[in-house]
C-alpha atoms as a PDB file:
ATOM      1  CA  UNK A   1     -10.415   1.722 -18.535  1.00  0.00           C
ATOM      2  CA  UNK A   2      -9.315  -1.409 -16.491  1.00  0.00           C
ATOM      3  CA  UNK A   3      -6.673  -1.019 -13.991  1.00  0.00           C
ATOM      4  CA  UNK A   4      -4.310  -3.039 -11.847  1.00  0.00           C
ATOM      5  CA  UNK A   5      -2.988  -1.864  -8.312  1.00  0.00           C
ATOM      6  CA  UNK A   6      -0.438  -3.609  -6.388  1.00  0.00           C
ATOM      7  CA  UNK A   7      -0.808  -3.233  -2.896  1.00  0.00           C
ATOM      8  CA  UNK A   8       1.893  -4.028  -0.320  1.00  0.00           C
ATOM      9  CA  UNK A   9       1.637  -4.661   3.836  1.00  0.00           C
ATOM     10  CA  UNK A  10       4.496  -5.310   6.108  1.00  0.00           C
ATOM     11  CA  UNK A  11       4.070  -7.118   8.814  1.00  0.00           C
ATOM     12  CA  UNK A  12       6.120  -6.107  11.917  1.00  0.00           C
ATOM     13  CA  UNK A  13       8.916  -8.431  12.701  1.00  0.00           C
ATOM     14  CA  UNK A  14       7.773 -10.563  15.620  1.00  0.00           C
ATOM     15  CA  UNK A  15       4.330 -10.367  14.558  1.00  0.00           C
ATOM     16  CA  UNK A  16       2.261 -13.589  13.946  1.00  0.00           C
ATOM     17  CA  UNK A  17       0.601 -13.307  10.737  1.00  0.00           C
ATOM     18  CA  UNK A  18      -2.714 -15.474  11.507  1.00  0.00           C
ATOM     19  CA  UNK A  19      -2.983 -11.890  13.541  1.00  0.00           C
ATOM     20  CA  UNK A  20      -4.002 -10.080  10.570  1.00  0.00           C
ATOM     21  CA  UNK A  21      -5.367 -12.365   8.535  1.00  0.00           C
ATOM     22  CA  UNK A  22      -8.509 -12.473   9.464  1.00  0.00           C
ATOM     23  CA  UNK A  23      -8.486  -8.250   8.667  1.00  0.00           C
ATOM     24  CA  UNK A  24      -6.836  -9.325   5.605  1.00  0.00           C
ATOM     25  CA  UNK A  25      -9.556 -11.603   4.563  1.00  0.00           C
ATOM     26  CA  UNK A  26     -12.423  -9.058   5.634  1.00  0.00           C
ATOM     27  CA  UNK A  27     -10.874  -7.089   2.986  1.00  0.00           C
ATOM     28  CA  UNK A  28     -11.012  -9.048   0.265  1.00  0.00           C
ATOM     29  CA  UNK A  29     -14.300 -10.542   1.309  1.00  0.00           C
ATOM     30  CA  UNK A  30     -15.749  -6.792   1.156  1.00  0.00           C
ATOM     31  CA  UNK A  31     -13.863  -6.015  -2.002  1.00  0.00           C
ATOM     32  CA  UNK A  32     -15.554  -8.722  -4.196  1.00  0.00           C
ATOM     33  CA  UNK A  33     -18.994  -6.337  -3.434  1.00  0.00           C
ATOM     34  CA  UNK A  34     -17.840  -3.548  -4.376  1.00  0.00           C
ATOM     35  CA  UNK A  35     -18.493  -1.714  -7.282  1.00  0.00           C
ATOM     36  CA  UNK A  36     -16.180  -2.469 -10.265  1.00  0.00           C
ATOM     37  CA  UNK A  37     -14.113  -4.789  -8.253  1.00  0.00           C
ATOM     38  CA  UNK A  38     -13.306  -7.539 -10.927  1.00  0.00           C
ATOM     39  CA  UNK A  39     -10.606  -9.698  -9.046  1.00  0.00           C
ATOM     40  CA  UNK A  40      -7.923 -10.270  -6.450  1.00  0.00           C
ATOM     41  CA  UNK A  41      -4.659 -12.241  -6.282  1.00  0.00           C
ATOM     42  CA  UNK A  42      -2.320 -12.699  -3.088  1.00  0.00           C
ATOM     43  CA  UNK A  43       1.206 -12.868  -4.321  1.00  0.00           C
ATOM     44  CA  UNK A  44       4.148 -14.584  -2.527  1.00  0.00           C
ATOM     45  CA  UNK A  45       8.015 -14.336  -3.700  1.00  0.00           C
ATOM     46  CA  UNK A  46       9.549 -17.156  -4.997  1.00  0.00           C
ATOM     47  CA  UNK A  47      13.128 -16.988  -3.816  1.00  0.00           C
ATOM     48  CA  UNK A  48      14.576 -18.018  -0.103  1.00  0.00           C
ATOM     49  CA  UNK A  49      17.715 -17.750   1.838  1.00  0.00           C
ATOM     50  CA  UNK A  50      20.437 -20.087  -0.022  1.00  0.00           C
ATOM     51  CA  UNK A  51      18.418 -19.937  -3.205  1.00  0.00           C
ATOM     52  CA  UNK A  52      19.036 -18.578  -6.274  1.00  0.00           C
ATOM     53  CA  UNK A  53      18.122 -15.670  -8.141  1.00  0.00           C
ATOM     54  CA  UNK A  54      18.271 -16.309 -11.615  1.00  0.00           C
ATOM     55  CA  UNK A  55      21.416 -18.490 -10.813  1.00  0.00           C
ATOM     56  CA  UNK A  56      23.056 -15.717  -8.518  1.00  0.00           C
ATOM     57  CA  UNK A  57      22.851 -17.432  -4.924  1.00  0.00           C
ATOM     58  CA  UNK A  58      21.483 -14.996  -1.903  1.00  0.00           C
ATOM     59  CA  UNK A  59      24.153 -14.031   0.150  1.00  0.00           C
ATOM     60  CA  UNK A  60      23.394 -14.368   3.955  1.00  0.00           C
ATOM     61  CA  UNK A  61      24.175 -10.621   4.438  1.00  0.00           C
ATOM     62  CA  UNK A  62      20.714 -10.562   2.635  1.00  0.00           C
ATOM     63  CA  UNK A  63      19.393 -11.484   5.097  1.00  0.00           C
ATOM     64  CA  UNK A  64      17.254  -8.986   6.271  1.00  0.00           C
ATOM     65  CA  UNK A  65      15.843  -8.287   2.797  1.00  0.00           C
ATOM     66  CA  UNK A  66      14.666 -11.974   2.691  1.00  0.00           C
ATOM     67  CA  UNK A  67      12.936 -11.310   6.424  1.00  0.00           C
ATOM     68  CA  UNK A  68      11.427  -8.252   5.221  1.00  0.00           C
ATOM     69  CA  UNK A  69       9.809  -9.844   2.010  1.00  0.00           C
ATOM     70  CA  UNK A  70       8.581 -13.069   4.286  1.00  0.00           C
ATOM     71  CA  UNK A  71       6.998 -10.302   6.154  1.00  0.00           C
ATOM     72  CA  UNK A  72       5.124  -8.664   2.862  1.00  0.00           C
ATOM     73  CA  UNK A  73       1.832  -9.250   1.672  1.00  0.00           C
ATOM     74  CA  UNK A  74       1.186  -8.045  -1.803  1.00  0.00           C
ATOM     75  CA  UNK A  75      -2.442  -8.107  -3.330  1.00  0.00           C
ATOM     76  CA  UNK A  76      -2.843  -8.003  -7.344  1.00  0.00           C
ATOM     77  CA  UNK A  77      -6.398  -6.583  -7.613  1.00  0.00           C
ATOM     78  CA  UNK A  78      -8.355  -5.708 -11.291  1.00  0.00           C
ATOM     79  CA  UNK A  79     -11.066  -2.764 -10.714  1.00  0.00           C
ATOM     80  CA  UNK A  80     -13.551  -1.784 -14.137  1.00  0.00           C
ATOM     81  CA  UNK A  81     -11.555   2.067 -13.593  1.00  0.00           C
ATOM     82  CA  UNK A  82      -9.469   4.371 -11.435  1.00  0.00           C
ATOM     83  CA  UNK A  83     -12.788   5.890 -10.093  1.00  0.00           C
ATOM     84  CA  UNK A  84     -14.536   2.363  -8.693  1.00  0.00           C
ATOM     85  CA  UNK A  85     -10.530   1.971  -7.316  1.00  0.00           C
ATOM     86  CA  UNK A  86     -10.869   5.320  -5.295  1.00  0.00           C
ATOM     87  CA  UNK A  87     -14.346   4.673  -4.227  1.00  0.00           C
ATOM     88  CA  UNK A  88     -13.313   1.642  -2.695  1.00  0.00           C
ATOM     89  CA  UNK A  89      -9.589   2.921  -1.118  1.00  0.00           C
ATOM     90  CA  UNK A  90     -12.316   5.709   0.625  1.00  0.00           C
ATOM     91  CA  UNK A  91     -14.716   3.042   2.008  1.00  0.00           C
ATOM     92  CA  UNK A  92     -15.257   3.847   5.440  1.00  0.00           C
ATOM     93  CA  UNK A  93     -15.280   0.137   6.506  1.00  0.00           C
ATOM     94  CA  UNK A  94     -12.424  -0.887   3.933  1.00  0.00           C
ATOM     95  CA  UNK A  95     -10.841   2.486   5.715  1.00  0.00           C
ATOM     96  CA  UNK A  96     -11.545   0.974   9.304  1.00  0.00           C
ATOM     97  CA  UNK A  97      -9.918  -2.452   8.796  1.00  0.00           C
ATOM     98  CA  UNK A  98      -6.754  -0.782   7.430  1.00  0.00           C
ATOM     99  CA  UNK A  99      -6.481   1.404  10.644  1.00  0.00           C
ATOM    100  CA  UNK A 100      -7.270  -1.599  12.339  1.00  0.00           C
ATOM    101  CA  UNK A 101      -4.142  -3.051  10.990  1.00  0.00           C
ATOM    102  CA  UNK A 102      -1.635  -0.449  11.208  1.00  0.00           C
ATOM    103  CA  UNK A 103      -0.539  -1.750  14.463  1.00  0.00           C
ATOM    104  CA  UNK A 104       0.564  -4.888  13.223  1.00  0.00           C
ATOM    105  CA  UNK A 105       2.321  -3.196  10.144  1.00  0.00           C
ATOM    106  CA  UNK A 106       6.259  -1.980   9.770  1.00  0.00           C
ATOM    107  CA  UNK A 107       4.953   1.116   7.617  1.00  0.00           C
ATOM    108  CA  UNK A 108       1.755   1.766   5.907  1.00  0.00           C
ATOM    109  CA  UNK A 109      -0.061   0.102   3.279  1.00  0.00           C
ATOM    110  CA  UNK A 110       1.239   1.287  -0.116  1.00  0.00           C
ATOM    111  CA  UNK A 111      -0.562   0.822  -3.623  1.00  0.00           C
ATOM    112  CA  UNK A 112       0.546   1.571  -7.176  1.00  0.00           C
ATOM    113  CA  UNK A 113      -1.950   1.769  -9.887  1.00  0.00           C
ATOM    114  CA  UNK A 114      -1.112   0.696 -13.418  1.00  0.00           C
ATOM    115  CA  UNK A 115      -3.330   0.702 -16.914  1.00  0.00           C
ATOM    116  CA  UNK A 116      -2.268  -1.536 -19.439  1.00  0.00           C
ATOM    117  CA  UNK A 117      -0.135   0.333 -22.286  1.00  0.00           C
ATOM    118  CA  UNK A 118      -1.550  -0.117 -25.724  1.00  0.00           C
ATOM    119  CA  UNK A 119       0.092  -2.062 -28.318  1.00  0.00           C
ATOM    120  CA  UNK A 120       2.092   0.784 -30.240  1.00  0.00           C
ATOM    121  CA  UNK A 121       3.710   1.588 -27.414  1.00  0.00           C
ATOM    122  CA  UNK A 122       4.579  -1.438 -25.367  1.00  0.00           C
ATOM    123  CA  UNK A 123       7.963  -2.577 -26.355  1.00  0.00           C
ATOM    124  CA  UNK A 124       8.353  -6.548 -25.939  1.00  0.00           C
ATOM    125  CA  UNK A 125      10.545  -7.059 -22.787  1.00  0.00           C
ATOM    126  CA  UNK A 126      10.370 -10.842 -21.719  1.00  0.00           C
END
């Protein structure tokens, strides 16, 4: 069964991100080898300070939400199954660049795994 994780880094405030990217690109470099690794998208949010959200404007007091999320990296990533996903969260060198990382992070790395819900019971919410 495919499945989907989200994964989500926070960079430290202060923190130059070209400091981690090159960690952040070992990753995914050593990801696309791994067993039932079927592909990887880097998301970025769409909404800024003074924009709007769905026509409500961000109020400046939101600030510090809107510097946390310029600070987050969130990965998309497809694996064949939950097993070739834990095989790869326990690689020792996928293990060693995260460590590696923690320094420049605000917490640790978090990931959620999802599964796609089959058609009976996935109720239309767009």
């Amino acid at each position: 069964m495919t499945v989907w994780v989200l994964s989500h880094r926070i960079l430290k405030p202060g923190f130059e991100p070209a400091l981690v990217y090159k960690s952040m690109y070992d990753l995914k470099a050593r990801a696309t080898y791994s067993p039932g690794f079927l592909a990887a998208h880097s998301l970025k949010k769409l909404i800024s300070e003074g924009s709007t959200n769905h026509g409500i404007p961000v109020r400046s007091d939101e600030q510090d939400i809107e510097d946390q999320l310029d600070r987050r990296y969130t990965v998309l990533s497809q694996w064949s199954s939950i097993l070739e996903w834990n095989r790869w969260l326990e690689d020792p060198v996928r293990v060693k660049i995260a460590k590696d990382m923690e320094d420049f992070m605000e917490e640790p790395e978090r990931h959620v795994v999802y599964k796609l819900r089959k058609n009976d019971e996935t109720p239309f919410l767009l």
